[in-house]
N, C-alpha and C. Protein backbone atom coordinates (compact mmCIF):
# COMPACT_ATOMS: atom_id res chain seq x y z
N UNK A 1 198.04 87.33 133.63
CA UNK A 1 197.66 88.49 134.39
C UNK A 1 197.54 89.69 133.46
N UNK A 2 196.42 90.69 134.02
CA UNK A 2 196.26 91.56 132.68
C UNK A 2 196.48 92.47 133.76
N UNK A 3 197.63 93.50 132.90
CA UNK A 3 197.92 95.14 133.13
C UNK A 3 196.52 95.87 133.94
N UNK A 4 197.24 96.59 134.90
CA UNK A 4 195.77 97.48 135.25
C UNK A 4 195.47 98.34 134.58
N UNK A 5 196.98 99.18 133.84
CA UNK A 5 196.03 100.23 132.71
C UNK A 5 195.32 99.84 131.44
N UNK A 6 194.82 98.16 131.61
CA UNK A 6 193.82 97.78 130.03
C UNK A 6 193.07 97.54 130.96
N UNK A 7 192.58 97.62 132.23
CA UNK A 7 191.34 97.44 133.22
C UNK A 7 190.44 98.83 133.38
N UNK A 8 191.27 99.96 133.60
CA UNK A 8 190.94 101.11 133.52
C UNK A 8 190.07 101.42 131.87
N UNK A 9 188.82 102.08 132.07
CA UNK A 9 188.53 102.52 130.85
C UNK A 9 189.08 104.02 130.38
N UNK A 10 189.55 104.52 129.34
CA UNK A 10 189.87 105.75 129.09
C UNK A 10 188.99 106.80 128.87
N UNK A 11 189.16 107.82 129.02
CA UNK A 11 187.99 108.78 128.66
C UNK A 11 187.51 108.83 127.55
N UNK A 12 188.08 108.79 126.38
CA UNK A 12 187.22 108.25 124.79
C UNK A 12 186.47 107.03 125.38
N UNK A 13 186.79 106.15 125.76
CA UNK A 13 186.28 104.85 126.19
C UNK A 13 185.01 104.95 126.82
N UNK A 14 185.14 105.87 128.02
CA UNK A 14 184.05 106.05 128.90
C UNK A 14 182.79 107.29 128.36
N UNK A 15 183.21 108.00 127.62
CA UNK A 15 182.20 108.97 126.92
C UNK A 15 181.66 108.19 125.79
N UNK A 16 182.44 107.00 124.83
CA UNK A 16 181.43 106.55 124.00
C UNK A 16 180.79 105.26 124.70
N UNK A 17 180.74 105.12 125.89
CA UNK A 17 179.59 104.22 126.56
C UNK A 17 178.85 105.18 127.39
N UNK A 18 178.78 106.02 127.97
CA UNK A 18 177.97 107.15 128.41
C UNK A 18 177.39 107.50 127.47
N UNK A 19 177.68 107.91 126.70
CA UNK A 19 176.88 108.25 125.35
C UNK A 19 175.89 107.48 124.51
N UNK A 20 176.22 106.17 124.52
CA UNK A 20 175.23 105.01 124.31
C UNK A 20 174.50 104.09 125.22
N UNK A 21 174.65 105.00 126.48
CA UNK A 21 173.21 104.71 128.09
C UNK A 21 172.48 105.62 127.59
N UNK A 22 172.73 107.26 127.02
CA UNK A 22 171.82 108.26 127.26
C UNK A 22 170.98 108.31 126.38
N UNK A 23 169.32 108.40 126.06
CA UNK A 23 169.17 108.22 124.55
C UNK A 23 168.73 109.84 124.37
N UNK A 24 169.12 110.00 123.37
CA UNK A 24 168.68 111.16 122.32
C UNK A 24 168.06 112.31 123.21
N UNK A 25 167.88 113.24 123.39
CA UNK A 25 166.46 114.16 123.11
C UNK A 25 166.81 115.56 122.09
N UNK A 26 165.75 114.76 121.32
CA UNK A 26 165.26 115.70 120.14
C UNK A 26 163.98 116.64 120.50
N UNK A 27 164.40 117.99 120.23
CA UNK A 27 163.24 119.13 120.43
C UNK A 27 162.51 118.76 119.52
N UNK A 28 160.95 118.95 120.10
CA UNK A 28 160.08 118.54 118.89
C UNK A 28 159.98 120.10 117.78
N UNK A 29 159.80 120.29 116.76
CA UNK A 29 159.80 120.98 115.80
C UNK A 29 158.64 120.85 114.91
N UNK A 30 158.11 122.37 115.52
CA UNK A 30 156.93 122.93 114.80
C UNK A 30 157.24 123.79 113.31
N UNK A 31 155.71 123.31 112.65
CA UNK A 31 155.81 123.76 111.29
C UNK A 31 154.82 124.84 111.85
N UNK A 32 154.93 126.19 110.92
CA UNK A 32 154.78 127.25 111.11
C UNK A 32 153.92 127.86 109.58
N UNK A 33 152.91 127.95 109.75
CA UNK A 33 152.27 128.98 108.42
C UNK A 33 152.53 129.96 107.80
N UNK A 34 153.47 131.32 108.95
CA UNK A 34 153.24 132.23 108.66
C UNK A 34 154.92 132.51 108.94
N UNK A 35 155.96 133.22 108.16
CA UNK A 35 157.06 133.93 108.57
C UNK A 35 157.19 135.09 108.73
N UNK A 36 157.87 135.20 109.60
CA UNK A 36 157.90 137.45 110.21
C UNK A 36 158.96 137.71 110.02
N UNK A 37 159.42 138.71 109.18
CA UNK A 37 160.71 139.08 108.72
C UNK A 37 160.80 140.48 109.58
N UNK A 38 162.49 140.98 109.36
CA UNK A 38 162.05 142.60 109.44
C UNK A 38 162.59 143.00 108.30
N UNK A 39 162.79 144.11 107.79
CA UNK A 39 162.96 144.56 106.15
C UNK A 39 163.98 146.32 106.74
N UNK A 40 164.89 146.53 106.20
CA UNK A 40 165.36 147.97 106.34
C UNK A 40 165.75 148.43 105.43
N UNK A 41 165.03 149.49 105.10
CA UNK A 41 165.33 150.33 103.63
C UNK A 41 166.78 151.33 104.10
N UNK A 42 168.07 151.55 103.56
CA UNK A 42 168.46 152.12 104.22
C UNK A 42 168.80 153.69 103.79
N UNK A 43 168.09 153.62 102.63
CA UNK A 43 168.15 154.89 101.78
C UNK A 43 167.39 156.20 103.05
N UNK A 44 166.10 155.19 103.76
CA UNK A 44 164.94 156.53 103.99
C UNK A 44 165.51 155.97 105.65
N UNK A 45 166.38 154.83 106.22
CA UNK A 45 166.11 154.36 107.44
C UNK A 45 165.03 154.16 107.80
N UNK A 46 163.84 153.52 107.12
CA UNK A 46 162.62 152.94 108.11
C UNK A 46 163.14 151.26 107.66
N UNK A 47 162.69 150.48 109.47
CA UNK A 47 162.39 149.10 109.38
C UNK A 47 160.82 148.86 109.32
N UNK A 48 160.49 148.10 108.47
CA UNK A 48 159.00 147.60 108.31
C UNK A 48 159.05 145.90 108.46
N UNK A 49 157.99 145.45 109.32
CA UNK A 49 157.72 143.86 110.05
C UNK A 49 156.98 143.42 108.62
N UNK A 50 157.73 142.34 108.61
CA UNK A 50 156.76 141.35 107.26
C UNK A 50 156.30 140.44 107.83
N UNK A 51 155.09 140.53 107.28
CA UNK A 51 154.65 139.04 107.95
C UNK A 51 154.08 138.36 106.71
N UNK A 52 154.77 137.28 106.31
CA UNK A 52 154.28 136.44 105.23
C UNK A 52 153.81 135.18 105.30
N UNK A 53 152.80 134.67 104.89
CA UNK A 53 152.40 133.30 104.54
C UNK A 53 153.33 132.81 103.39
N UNK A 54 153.34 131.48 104.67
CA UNK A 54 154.19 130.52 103.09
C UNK A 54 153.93 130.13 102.34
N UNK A 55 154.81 129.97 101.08
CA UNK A 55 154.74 129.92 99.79
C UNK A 55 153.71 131.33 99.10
N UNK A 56 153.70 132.44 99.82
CA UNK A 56 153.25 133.84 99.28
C UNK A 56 154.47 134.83 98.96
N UNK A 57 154.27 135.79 98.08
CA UNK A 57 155.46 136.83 98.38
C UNK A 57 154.77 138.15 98.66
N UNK A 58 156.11 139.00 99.61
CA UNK A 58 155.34 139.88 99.75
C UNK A 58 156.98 141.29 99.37
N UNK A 59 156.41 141.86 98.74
CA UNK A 59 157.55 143.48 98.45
C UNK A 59 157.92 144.06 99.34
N UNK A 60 158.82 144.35 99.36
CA UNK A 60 159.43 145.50 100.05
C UNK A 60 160.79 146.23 99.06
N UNK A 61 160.22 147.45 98.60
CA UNK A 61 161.36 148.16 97.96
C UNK A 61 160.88 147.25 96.84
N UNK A 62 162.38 147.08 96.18
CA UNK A 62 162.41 146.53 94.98
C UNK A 62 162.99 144.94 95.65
N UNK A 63 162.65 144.31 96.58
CA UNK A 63 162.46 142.61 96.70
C UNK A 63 161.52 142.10 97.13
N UNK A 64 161.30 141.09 96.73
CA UNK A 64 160.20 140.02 96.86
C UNK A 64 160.55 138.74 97.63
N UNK A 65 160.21 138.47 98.62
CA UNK A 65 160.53 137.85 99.90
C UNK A 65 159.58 136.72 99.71
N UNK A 66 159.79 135.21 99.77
CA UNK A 66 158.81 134.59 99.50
C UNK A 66 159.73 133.14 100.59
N UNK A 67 158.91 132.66 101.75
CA UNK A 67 159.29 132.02 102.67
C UNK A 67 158.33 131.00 102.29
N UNK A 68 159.23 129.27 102.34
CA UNK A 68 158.79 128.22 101.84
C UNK A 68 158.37 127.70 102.94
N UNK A 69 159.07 127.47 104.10
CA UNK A 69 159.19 126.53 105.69
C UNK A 69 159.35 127.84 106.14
N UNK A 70 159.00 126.99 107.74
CA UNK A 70 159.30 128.33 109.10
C UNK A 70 159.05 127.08 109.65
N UNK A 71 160.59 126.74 110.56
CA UNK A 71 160.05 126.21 112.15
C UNK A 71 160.54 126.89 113.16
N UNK A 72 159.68 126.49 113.98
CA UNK A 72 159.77 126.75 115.56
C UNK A 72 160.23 125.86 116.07
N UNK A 73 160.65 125.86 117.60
CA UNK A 73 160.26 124.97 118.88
C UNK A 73 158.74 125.70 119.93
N UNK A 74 158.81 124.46 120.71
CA UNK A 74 157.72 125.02 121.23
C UNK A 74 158.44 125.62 122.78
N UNK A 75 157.55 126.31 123.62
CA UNK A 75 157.78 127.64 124.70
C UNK A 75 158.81 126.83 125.73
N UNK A 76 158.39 125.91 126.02
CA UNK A 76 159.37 125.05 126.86
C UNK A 76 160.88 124.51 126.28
N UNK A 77 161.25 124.76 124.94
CA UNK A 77 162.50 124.31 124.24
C UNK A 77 163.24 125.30 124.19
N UNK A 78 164.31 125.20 123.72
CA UNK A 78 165.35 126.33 123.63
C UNK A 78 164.96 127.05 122.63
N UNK A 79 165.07 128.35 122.43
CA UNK A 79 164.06 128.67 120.81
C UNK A 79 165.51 128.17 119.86
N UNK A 80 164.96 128.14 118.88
CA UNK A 80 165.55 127.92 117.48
C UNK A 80 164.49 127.82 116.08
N UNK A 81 164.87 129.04 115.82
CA UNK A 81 163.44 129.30 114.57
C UNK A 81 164.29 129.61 113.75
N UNK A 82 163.70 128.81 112.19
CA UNK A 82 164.63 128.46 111.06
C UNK A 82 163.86 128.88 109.88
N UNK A 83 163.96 129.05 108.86
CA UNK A 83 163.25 129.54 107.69
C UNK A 83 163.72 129.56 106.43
N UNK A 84 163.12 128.86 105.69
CA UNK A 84 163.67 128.74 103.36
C UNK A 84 163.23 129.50 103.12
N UNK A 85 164.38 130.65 102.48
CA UNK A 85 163.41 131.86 102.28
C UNK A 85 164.45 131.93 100.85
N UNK A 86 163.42 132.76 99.74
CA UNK A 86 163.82 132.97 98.34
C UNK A 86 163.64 134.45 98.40
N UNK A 87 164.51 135.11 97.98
CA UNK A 87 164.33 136.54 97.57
C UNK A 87 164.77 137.18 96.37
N UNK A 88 164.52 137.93 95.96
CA UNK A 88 164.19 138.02 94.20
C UNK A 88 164.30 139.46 94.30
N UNK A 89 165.09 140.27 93.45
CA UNK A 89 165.17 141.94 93.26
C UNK A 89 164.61 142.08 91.77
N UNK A 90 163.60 143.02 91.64
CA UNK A 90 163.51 143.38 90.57
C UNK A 90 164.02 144.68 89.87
N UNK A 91 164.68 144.30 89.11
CA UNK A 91 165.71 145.40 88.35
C UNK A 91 165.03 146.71 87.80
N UNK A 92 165.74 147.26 87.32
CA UNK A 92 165.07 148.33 86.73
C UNK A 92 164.69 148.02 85.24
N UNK A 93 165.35 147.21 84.24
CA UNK A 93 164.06 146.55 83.47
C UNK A 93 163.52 145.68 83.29
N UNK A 94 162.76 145.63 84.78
CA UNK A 94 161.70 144.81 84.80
C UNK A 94 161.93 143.29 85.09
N UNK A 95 162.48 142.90 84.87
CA UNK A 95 163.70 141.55 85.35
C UNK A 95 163.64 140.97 86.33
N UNK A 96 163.20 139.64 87.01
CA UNK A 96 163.56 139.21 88.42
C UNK A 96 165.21 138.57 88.67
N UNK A 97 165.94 138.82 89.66
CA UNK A 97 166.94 137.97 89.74
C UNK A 97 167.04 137.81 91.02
N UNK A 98 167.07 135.99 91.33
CA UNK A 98 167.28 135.81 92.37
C UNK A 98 168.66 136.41 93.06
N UNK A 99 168.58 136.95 94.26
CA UNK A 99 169.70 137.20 95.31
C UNK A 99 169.53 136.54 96.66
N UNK A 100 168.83 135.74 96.83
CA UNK A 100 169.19 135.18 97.88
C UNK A 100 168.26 133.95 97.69
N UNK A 101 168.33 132.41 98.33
CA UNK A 101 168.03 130.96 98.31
C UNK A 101 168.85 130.35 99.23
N UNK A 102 167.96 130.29 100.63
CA UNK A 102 168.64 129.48 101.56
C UNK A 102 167.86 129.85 102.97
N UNK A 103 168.38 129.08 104.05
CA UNK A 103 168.07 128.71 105.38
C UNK A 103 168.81 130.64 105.81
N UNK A 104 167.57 130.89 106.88
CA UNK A 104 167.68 132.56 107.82
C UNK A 104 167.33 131.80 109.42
N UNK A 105 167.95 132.40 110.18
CA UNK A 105 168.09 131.82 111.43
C UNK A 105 167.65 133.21 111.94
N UNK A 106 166.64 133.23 113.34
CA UNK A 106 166.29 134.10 113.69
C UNK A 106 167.37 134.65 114.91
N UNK A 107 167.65 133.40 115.38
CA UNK A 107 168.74 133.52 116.87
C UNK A 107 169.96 134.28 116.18
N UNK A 108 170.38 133.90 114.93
CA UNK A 108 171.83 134.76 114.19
C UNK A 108 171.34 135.29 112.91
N UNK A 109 170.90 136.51 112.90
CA UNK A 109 170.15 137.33 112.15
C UNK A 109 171.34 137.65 111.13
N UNK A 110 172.63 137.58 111.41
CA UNK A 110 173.67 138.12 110.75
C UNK A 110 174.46 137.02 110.26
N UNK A 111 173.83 135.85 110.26
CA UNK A 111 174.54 134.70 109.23
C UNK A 111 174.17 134.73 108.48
N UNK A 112 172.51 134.70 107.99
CA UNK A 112 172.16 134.17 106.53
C UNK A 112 171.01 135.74 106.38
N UNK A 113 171.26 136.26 106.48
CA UNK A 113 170.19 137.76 106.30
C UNK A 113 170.38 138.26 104.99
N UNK A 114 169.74 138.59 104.46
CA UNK A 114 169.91 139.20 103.10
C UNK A 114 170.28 140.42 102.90
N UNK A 115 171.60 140.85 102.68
CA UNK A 115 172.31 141.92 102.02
C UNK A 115 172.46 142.57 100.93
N UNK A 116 171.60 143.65 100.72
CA UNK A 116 171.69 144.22 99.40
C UNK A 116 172.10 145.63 99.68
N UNK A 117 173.04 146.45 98.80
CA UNK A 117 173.01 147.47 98.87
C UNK A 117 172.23 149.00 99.30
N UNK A 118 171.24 148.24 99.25
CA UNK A 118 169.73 149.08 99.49
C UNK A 118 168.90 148.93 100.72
N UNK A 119 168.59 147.60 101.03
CA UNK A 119 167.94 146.51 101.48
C UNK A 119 168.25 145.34 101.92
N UNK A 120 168.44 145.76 103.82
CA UNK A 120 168.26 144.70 104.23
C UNK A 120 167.06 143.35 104.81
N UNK A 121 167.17 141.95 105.10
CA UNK A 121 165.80 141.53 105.29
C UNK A 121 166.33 140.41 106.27
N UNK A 122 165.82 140.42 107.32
CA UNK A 122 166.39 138.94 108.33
C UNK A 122 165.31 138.60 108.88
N UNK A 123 165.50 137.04 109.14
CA UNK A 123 164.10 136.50 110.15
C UNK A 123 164.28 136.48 111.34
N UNK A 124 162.60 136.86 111.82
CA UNK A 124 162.95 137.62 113.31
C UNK A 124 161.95 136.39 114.29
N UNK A 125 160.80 135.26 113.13
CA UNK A 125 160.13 134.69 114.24
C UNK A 125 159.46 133.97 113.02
N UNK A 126 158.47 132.84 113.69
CA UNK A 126 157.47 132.15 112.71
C UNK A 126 155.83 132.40 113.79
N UNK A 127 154.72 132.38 112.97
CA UNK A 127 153.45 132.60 113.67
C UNK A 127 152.50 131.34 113.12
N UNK A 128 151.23 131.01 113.77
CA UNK A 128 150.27 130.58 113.40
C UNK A 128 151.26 128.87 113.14
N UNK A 129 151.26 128.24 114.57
CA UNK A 129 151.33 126.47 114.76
C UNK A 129 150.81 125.99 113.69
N UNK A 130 150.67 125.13 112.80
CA UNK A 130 150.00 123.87 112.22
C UNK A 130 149.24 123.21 112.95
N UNK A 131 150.02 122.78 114.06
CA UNK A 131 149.37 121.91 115.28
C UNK A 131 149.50 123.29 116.65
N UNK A 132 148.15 123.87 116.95
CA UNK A 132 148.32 124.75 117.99
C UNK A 132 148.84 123.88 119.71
N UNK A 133 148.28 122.88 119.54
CA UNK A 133 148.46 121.88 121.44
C UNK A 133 149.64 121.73 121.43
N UNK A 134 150.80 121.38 120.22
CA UNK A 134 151.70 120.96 120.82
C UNK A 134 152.99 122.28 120.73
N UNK A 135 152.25 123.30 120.54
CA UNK A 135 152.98 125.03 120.65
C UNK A 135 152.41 125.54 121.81
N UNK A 136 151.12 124.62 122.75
CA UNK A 136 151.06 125.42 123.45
C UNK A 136 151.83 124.90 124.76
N UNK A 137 152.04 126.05 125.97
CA UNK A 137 152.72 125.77 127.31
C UNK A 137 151.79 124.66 127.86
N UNK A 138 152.46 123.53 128.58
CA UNK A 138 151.85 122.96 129.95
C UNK A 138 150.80 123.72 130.49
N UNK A 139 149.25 123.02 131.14
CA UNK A 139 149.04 123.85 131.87
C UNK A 139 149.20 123.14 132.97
N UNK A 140 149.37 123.78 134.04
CA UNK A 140 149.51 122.62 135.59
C UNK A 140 148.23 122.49 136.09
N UNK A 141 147.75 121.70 136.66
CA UNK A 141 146.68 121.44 137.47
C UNK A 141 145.53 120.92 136.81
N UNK A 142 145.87 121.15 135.02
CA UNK A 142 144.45 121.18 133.85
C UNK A 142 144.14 119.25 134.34
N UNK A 143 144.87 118.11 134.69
CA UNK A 143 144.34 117.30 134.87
C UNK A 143 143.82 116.82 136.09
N UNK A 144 144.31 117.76 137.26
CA UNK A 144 143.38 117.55 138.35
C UNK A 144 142.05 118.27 138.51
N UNK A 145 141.80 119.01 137.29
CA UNK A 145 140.70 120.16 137.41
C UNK A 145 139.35 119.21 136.65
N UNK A 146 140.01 118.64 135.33
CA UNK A 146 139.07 118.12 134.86
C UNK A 146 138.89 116.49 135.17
N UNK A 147 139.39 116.05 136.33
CA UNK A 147 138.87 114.66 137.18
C UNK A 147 138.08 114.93 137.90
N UNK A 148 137.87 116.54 138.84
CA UNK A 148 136.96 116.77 140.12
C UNK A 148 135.82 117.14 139.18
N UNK A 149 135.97 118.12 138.32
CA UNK A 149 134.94 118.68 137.52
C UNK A 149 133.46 117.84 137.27
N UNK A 150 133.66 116.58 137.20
CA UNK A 150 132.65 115.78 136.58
C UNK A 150 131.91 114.86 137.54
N UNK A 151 133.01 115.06 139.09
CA UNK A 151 132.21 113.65 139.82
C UNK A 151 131.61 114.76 140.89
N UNK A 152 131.68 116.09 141.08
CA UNK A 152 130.68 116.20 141.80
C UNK A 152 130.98 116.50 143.66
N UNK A 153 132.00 115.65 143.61
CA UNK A 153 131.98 115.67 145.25
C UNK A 153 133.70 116.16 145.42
N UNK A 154 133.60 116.53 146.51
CA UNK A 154 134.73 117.48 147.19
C UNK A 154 135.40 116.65 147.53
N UNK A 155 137.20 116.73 147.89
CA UNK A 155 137.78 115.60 148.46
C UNK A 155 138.15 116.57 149.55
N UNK A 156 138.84 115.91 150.57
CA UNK A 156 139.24 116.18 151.69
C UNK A 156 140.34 117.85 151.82
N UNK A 157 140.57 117.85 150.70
CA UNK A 157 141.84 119.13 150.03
C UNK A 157 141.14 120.73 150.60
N UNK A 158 139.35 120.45 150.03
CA UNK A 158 138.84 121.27 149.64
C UNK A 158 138.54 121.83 150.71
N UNK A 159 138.31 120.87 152.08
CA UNK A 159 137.34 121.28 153.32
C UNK A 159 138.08 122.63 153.33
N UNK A 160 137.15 123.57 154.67
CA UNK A 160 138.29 124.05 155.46
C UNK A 160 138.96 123.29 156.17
N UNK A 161 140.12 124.50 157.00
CA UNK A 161 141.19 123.51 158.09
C UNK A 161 140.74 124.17 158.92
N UNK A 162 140.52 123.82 160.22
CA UNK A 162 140.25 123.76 161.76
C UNK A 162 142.30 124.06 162.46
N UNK A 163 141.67 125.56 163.22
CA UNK A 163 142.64 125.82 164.00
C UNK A 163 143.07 124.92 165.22
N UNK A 164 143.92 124.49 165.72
CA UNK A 164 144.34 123.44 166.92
C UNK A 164 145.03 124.00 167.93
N UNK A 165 144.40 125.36 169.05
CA UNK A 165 145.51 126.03 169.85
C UNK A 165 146.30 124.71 170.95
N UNK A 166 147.39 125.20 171.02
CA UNK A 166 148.58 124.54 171.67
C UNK A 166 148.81 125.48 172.96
C-alpha cells in the first residue's frame, strides 16, 4: 500500500509539469535600421533627439554615438526596445576613448545610459522595420474585404433589413 502523501503531487512537482503542457511564447523581435537616442548637454540644459542609422555615428558635444542593433517588438507585444550602442569622447587632444560598449534599454533609461560629466545619452526607441508587415498592427476585416472584393456579388450581410411591426 502506498502513502497518500507520495499520491499527492507537490507544488514543485505540479509547476514543473504545468510548465512542460505550456509551450513557450516568444515575442517576435524586430530588427530596426535606425536608433533614436536623446542626448543632454548639461552645461547649456538643451536635450537634442538623435536619430541614427546603424553602424553610422553621429556627435553630440564632444561624443560620438554609434548604434550597432536596435530591436523592437511589434504594436501588439509588450514593448521592449534594446540597442548595442558604442560611444566614444573625444578629448581635448584629439584622442578617441571609448566610454561606453554595451546593451541601452529604452523601458530603463537609467540602467545602461551613458554618464558623462557633461553629457548625458539614453535610448528612447528604434525606427524604420527591416520587415515593415510584421511591425505592422492587425488589420480586422482586411480578409473579409479582399474575398468580396473580387467576386462581385453581395451576400446576404449587405442587403438592407426590413422593419417587422409587432
Amino acid at each position: 500500500m502506498v502513502p497518500r502523501s507520495l499520491l499527492r503531487p507537490t507544488g514543485l512537482a505540479a509547476a514543473l509539469v504545468a510548465g512542460a503542457l505550456i509551450p513557450c511564447a516568444h515575442a517576435q523581435r524586430l530588427e530596426n535600421k535606425v536608433a533614436v537616442f536623446s542626448a543632454l548637454d548639461k552645461v547649456t540644459a538643451t536635450i537634442k533627439t538623435l536619430t541614427v542609422p546603424l553602424n553610422e555615428t553621429r556627435e553630440f558635444g564632444a561624443l560620438k554615438v554609434t548604434p550597432r542593433i536596435c530591436y523592437s517588438r511589434p504594436p501588439t507585444e509588450q514593448p521592449k526596445t534594446t540597442s548595442f550602442v558604442e560611444v566614444q569622447e573625444v578629448q581635448l587632444d584629439g584622442q578617441e576613448k571609448k566610454i561606453f560598449s554595451g546593451w541601452m534599454f529604452a523601458e530603463s533609461p537609467g540602467l545602461n545610459a551613458v554618464e558623462h560629466p557633461v553629457f548625458d545619452v539614453w535610448l528612447t526607441g528604434c525606427e524604420e522595420p527591416s520587415n515593415p508587415v510584421a511591425a505592422a498592427p492587425p488589420t480586422e476585416g482586411a480578409a473579409d474585404g479582399a474575398a468580396d472584393a473580387g467576386t462581385g456579388e453581395s451576400s446576404s450581410d449587405d442587403l438592407p433589413r426590413r422593419r417587422v411591426r409587432r
